[in-house]
C-alpha atoms as a PDB file:
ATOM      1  CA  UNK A   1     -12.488  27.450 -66.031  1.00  0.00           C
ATOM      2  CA  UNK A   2     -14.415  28.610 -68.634  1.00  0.00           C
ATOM      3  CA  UNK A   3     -15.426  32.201 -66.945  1.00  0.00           C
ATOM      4  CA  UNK A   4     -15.381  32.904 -63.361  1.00  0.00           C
ATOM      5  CA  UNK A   5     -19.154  34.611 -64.241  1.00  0.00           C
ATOM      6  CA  UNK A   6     -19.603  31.028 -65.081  1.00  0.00           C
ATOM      7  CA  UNK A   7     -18.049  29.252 -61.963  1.00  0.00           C
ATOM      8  CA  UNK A   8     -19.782  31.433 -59.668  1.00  0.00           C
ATOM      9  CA  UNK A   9     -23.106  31.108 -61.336  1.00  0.00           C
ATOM     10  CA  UNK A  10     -22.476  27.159 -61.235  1.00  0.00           C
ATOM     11  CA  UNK A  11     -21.572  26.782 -57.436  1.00  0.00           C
ATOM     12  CA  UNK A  12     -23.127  30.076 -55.849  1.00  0.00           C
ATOM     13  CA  UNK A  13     -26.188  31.439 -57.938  1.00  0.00           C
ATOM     14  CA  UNK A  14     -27.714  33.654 -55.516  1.00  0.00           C
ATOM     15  CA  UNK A  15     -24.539  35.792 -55.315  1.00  0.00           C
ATOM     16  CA  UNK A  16     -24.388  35.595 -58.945  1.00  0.00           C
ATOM     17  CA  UNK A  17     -27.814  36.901 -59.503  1.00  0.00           C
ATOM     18  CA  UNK A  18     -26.805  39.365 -56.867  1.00  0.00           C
ATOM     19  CA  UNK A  19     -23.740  40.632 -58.858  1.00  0.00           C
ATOM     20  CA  UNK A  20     -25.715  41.239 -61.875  1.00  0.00           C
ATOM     21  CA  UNK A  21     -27.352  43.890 -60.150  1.00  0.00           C
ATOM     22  CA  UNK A  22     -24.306  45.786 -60.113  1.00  0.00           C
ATOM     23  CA  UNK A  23     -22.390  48.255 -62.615  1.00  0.00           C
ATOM     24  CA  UNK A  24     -21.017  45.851 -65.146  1.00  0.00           C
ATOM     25  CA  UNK A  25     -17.523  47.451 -64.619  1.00  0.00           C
ATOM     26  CA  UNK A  26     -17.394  46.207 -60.839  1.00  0.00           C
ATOM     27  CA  UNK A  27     -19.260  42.694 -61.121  1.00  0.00           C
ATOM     28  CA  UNK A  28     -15.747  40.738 -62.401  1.00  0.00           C
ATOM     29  CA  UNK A  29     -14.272  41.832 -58.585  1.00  0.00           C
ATOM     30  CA  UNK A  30     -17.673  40.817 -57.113  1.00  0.00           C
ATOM     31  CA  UNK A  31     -17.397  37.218 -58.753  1.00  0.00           C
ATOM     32  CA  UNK A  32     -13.831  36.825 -57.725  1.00  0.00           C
ATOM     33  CA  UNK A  33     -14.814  37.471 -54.203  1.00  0.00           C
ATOM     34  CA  UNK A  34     -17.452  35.220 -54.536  1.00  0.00           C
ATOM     35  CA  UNK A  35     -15.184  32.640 -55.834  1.00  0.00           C
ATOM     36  CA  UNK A  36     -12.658  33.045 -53.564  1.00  0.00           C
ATOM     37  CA  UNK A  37     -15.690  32.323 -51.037  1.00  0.00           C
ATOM     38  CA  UNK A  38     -16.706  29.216 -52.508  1.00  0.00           C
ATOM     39  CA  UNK A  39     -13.081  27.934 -52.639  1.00  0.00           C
ATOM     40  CA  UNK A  40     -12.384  28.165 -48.822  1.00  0.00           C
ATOM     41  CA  UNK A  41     -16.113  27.499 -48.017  1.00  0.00           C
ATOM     42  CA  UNK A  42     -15.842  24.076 -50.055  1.00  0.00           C
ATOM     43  CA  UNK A  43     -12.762  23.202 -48.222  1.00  0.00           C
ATOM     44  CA  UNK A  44     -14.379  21.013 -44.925  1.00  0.00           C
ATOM     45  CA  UNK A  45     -16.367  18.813 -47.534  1.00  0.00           C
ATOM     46  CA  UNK A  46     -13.477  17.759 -49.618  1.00  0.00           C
ATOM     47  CA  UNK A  47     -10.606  17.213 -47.008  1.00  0.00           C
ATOM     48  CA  UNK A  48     -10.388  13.626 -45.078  1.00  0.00           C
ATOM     49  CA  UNK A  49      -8.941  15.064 -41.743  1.00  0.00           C
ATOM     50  CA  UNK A  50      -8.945  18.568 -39.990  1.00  0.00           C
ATOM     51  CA  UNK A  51      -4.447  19.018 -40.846  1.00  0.00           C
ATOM     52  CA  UNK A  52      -5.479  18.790 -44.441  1.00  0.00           C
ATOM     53  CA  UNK A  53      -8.117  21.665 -44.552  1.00  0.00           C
ATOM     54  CA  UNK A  54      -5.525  23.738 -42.364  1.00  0.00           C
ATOM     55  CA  UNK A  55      -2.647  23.436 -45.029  1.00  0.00           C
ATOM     56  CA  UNK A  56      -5.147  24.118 -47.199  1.00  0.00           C
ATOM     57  CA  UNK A  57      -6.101  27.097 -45.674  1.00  0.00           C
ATOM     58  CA  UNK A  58      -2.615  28.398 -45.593  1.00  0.00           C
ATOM     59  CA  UNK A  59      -2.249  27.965 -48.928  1.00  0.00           C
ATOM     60  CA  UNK A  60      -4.711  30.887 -49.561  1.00  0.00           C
ATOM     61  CA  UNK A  61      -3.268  32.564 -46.501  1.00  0.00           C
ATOM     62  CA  UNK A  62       0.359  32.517 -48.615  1.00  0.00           C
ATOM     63  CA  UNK A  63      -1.684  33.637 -51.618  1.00  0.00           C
ATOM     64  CA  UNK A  64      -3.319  36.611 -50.549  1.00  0.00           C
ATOM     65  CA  UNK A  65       0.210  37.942 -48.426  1.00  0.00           C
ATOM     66  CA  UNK A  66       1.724  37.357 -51.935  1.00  0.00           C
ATOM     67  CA  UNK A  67      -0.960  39.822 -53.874  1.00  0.00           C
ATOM     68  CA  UNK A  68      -0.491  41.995 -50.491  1.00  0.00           C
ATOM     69  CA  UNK A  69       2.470  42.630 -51.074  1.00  0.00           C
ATOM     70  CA  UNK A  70       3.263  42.837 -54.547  1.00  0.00           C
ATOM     71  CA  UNK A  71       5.178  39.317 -55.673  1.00  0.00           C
ATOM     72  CA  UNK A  72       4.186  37.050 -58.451  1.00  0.00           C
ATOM     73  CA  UNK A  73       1.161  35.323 -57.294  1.00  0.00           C
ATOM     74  CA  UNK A  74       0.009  31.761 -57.797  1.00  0.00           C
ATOM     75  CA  UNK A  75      -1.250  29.841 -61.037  1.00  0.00           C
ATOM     76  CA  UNK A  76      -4.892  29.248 -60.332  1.00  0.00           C
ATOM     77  CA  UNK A  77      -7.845  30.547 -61.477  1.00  0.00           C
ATOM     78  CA  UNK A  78      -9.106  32.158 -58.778  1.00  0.00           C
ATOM     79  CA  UNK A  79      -6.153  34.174 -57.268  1.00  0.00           C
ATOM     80  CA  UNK A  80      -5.552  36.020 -60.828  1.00  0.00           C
ATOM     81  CA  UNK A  81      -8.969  37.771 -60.448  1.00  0.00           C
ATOM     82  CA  UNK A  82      -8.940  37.773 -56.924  1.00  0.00           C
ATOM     83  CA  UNK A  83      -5.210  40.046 -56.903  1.00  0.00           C
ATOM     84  CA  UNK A  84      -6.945  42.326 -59.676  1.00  0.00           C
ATOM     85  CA  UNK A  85      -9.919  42.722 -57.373  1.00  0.00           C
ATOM     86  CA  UNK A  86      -7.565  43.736 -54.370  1.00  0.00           C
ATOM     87  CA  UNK A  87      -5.359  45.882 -56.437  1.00  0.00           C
ATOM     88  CA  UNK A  88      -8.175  47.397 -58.147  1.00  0.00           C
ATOM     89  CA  UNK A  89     -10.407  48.124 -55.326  1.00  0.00           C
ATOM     90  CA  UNK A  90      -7.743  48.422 -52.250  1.00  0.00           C
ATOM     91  CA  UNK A  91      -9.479  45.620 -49.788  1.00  0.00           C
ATOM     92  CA  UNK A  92      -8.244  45.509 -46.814  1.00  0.00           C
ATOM     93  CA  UNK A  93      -6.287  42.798 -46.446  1.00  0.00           C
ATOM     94  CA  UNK A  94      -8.483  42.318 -42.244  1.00  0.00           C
ATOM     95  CA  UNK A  95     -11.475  41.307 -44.060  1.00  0.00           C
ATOM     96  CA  UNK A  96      -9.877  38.443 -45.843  1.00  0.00           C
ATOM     97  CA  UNK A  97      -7.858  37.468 -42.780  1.00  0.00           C
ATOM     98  CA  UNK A  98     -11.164  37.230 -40.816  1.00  0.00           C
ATOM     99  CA  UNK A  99     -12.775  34.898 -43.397  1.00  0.00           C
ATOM    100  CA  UNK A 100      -9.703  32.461 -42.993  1.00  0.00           C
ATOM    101  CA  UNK A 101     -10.135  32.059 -39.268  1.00  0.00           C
ATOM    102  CA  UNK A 102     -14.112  31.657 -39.504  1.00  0.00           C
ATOM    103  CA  UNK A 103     -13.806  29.036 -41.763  1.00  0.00           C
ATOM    104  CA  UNK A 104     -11.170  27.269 -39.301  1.00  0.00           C
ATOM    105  CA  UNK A 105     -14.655  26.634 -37.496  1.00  0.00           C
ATOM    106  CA  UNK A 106     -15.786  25.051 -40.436  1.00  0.00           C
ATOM    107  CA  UNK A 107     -12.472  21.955 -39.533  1.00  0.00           C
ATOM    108  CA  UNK A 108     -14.354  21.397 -36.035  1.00  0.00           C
ATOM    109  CA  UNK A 109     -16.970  19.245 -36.314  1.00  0.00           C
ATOM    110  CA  UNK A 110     -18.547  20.019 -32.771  1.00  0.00           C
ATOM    111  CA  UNK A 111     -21.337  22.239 -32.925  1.00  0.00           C
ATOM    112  CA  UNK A 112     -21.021  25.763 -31.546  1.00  0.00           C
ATOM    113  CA  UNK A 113     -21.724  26.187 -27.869  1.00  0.00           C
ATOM    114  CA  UNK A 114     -23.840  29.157 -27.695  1.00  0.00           C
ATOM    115  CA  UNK A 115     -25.920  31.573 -30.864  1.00  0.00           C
ATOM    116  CA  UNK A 116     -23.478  33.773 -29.207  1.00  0.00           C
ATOM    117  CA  UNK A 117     -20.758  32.024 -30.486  1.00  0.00           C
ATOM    118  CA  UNK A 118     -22.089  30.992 -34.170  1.00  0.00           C
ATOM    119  CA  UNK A 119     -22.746  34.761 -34.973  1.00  0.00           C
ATOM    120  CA  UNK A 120     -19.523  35.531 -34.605  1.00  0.00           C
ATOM    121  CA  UNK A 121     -18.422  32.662 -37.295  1.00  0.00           C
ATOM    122  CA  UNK A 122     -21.092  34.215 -39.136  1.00  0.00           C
ATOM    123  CA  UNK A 123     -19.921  37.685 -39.215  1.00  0.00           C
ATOM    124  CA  UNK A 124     -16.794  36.599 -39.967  1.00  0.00           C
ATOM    125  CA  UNK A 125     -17.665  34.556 -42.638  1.00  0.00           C
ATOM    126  CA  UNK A 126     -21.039  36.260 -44.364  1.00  0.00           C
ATOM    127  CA  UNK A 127     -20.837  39.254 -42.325  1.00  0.00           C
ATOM    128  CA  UNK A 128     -16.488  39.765 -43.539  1.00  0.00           C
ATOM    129  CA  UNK A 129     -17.412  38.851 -47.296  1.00  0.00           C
ATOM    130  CA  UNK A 130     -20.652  41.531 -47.915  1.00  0.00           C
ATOM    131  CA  UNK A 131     -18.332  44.542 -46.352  1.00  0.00           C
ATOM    132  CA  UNK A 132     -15.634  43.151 -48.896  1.00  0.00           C
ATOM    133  CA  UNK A 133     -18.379  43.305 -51.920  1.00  0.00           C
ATOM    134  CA  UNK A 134     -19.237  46.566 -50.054  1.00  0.00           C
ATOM    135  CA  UNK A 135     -15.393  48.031 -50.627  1.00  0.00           C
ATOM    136  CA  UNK A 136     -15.457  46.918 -54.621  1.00  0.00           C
ATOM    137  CA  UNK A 137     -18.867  49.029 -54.960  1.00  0.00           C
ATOM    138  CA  UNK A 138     -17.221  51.842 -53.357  1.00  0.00           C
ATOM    139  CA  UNK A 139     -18.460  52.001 -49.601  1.00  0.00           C
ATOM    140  CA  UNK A 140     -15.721  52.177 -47.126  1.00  0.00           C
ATOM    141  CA  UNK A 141     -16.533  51.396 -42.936  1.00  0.00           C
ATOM    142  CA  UNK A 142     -19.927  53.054 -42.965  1.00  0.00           C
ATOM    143  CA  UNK A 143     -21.261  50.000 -44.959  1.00  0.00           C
ATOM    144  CA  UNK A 144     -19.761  48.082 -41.311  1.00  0.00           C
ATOM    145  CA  UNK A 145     -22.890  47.952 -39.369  1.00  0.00           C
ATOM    146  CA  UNK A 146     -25.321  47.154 -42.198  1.00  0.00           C
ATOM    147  CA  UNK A 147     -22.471  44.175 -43.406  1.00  0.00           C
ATOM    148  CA  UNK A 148     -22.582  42.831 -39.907  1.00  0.00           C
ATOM    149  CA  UNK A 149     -26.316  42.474 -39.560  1.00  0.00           C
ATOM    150  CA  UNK A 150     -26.882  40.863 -43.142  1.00  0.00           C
ATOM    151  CA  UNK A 151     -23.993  38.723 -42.713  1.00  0.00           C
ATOM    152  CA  UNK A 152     -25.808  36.863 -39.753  1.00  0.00           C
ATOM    153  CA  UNK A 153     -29.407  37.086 -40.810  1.00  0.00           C
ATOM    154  CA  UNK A 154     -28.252  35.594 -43.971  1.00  0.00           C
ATOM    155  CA  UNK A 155     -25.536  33.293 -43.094  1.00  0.00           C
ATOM    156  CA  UNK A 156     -28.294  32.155 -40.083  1.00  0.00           C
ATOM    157  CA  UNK A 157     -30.804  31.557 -42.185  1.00  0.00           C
ATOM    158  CA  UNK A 158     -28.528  29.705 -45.251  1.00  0.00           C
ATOM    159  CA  UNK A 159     -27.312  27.365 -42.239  1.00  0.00           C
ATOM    160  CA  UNK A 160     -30.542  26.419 -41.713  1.00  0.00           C
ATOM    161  CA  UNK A 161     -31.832  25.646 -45.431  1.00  0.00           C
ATOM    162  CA  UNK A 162     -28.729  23.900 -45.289  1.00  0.00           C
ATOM    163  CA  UNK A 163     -29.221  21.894 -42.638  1.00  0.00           C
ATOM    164  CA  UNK A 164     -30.267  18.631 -44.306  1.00  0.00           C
ATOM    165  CA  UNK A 165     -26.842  18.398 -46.084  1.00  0.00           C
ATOM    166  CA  UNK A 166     -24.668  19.010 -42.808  1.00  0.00           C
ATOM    167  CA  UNK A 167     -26.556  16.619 -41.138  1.00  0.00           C
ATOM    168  CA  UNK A 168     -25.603  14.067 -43.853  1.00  0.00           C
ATOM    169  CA  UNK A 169     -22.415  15.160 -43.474  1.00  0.00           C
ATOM    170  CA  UNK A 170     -22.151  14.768 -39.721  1.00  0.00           C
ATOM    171  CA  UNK A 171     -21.491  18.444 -38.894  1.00  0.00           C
ATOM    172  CA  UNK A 172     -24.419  20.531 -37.312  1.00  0.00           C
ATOM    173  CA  UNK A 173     -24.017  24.793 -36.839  1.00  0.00           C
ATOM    174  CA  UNK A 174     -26.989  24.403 -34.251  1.00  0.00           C
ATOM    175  CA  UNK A 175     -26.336  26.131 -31.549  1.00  0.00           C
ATOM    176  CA  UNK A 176     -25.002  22.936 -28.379  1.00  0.00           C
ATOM    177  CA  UNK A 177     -27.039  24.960 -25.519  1.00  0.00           C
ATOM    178  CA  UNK A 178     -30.443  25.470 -27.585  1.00  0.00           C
ATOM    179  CA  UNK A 179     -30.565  22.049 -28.747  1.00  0.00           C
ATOM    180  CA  UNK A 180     -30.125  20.888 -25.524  1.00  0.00           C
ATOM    181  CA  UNK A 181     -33.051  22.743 -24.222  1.00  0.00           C
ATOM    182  CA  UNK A 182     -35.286  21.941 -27.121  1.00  0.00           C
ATOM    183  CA  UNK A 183     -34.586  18.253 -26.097  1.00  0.00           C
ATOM    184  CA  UNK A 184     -33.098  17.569 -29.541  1.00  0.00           C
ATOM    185  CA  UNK A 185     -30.672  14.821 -30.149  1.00  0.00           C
ATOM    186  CA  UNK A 186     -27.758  14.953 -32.841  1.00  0.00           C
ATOM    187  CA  UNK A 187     -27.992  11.574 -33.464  1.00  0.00           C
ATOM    188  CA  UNK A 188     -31.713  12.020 -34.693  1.00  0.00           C
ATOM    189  CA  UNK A 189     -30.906  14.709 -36.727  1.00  0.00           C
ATOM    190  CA  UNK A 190     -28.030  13.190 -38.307  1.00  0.00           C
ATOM    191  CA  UNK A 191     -30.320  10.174 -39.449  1.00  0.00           C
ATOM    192  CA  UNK A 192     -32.724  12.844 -40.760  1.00  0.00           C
ATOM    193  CA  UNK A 193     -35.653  13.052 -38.111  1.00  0.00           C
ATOM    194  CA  UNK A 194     -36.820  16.286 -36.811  1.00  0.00           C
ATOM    195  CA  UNK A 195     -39.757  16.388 -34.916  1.00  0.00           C
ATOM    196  CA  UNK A 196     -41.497  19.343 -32.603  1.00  0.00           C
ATOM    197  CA  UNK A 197     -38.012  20.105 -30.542  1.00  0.00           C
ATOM    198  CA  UNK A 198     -35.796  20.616 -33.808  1.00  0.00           C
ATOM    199  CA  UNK A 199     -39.365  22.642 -35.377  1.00  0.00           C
ATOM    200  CA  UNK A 200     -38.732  25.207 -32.338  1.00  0.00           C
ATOM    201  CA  UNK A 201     -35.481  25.681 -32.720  1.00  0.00           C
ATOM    202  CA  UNK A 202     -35.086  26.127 -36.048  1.00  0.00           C
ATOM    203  CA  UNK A 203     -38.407  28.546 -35.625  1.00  0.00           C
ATOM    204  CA  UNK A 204     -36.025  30.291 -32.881  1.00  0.00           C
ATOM    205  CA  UNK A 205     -33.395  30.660 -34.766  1.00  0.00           C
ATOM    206  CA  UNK A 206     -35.840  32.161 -37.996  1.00  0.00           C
ATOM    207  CA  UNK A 207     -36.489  34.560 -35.601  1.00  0.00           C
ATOM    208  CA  UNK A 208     -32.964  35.764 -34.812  1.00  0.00           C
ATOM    209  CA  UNK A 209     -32.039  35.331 -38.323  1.00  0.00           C
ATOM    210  CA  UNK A 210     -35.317  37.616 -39.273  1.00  0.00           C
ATOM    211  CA  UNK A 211     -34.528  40.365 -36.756  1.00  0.00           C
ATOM    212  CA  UNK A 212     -30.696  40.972 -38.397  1.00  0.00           C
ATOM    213  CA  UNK A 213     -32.070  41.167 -42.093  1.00  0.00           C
ATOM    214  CA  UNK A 214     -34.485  44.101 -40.622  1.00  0.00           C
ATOM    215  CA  UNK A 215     -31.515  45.379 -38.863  1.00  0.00           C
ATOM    216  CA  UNK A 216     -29.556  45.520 -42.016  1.00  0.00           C
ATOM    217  CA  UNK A 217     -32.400  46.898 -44.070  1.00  0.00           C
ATOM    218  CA  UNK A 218     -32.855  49.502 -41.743  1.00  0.00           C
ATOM    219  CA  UNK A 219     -28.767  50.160 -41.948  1.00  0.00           C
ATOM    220  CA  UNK A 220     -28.824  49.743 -45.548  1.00  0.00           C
ATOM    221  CA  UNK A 221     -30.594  53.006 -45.727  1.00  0.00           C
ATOM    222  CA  UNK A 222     -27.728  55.597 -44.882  1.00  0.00           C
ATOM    223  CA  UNK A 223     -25.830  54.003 -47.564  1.00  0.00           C
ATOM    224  CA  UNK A 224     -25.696  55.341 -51.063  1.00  0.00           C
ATOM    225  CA  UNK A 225     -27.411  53.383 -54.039  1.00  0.00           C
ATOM    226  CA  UNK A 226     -24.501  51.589 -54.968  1.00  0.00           C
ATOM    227  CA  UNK A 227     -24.092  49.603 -51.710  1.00  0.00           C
ATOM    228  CA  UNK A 228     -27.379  47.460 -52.383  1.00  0.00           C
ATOM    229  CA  UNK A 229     -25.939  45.007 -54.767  1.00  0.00           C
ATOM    230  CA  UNK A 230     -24.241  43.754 -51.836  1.00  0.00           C
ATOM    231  CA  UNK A 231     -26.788  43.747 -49.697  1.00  0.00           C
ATOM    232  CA  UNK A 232     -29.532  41.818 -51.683  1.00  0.00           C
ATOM    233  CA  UNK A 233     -28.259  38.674 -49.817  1.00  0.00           C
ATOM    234  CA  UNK A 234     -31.013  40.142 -46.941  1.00  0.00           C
ATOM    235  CA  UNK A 235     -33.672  39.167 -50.027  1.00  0.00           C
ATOM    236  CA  UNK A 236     -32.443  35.795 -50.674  1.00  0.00           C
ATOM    237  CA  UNK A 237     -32.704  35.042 -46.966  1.00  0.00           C
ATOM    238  CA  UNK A 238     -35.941  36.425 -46.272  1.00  0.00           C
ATOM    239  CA  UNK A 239     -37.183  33.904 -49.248  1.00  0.00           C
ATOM    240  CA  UNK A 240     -35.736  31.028 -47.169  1.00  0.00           C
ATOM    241  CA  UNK A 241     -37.297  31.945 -44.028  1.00  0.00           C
ATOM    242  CA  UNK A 242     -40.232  32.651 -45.718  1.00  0.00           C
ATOM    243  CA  UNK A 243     -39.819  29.120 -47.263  1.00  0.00           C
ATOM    244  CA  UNK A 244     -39.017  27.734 -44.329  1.00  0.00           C
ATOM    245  CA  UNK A 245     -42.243  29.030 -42.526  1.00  0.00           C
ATOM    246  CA  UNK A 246     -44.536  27.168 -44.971  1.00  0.00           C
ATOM    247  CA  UNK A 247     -43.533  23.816 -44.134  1.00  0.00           C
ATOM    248  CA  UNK A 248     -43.623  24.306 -40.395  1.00  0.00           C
ATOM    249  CA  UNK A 249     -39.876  25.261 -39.828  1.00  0.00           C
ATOM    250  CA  UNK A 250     -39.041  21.310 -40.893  1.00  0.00           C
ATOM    251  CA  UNK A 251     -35.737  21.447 -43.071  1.00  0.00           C
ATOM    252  CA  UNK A 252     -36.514  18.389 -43.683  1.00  0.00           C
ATOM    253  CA  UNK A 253     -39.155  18.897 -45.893  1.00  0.00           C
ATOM    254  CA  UNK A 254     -38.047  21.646 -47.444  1.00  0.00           C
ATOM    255  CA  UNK A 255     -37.111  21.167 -50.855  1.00  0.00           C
ATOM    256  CA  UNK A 256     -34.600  23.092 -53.619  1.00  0.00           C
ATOM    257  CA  UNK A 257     -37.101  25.112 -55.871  1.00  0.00           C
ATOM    258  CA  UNK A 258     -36.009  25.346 -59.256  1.00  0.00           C
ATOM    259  CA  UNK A 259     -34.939  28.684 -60.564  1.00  0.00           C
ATOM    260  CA  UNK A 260     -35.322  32.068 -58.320  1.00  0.00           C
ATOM    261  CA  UNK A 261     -38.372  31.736 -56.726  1.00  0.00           C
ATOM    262  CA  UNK A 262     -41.095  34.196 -56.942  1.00  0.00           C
ATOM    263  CA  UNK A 263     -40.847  35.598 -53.234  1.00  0.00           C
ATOM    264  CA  UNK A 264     -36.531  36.732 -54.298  1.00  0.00           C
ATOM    265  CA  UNK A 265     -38.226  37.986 -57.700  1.00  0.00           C
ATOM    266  CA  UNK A 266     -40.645  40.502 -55.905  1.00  0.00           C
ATOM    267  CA  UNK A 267     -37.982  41.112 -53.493  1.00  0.00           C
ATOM    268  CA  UNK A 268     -35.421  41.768 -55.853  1.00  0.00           C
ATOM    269  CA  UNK A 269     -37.836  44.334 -57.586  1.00  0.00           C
ATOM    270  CA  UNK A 270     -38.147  45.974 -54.564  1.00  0.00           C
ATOM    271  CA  UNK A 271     -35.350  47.254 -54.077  1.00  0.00           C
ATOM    272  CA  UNK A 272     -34.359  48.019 -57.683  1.00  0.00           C
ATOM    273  CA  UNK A 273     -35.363  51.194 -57.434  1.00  0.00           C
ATOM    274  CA  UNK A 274     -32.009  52.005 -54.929  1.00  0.00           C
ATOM    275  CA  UNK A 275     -29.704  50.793 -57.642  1.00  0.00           C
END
């Protein structure tokens, strides 16, 4: 690995641009998070079988007890950074815990059954990471209710930019109750047709997604200045719903702009005055 700036920047570049936003001194523990992230996110897509991505989640389970509590931790590239970051900064070792059961979701390749039920994977996963970036700029639980309302909006609203790729894939996040009452088959959507039903749901979903970014913008408020880094997330995922809206709520034909678009630009500007 050349420099875990570098891998982050390669596999996650909206956290990375997020990162840079923060004091330089704190942004090598934000990109070892964000590693760490990528590392168990990745896992589903490169196991063959559900036992596989377990052991493999283990492994980082083993890891992290190891930096916990104080014995010679693994060689890999991430978990070096990753035990400074904890050491350094004093995350709780809950947050990281939670992350590791989400992303046992992620080995299931049945849809969740309710919204109900795919915010909490989101809150674990999205929701568990931002109050994590949240500790390493120096905000302790009060950063809790603005972490859990960016982690769905944005994790929401990444799930369904992403959707084209899961489908491909043969895993869907949708929620199993909405699609069935938007008359949307997973068949269809796994051979890449949406039409009007999968157009409403996803413009239902916007909509949910939508509501907890302004919930976490309004949270982010009682925080102190150094919180937003963590919280610009909420600006990268109003520029996919935003996207999203122009074509008609179709995934499908919404397509990877190069760069960071215009709409996270402005965005970004906007709340640079906070930092």
């Amino acid at each position: 690995m050349a420099s875990l700036a570098e891998f982050v920047r390669a596999h996650d570049p909206d956290r990375f641009l997020t990162a840079l936003f923060a004091p330089p001194a704190r942004r090598e523990a934000l990109f070892a998070l964000y590693a760490f992230n990528f590392e168990i996110a990745r896992i589903r897509e490169i196991v063959s079988d559900a036992m596989i991505g377990q052991i493999r989640l283990q492994w980082w389970r083993d890891a992290l007890a190891e930096i916990v509590e104080g014995r010679p931790i693994r060689a890999h590239e991430v978990v070096a950074p990753l035990a400074s970051a904890i050491r350094d900064h004093a995350l709780p070792p809950a947050l990281f815990e939670r992350l590791l059961d989400a992303r046992e979701l992620d080995l299931d390749d049945q849809p969740p059954p309710s919204l109900a039920s795919l915010s909490t994977y989101l809150d674990g996963t999205s929701g568990a990471l931002i109050e994590l970036a949240l500790a390493v700029l120096g905000t302790g639980s009060e950063g809790h209710e603005a972490a859990h309302a960016a982690g769905i909006g944005y994790g929401l609203a990444g799930l369904l930019r992403a959707l084209p790729f899961h489908a491909g894939a043969n895993r869907l996040y949708l929620p199993a109750d909405l699609m069935a009452r938007h008359g949307i088959d997973r068949d269809d959507i796994a051979a890449g047709k949406g039409g009007s039903g999968l157009k409403n749901l996803v413009a239902e979903l916007s909509g949910h997604a939508a509501d907890h970014l302004t919930a976490a913008r309004q949270a982010a408020r009682a925080l102190p200045r150094t919180a937003t880094p963590a919280l610009l997330p909420v600006v990268v995922a109003e520029g996919w719903l935003k996207a999203l809206a122009r074509v008609g709520h179709d995934p499908f034909a919404l397509h990877a702009e190069r760069g960071l678009p215009q709409v996270l630009r402005v965005g970004f500007a906007g709340w640079r005055g906070r930092i």
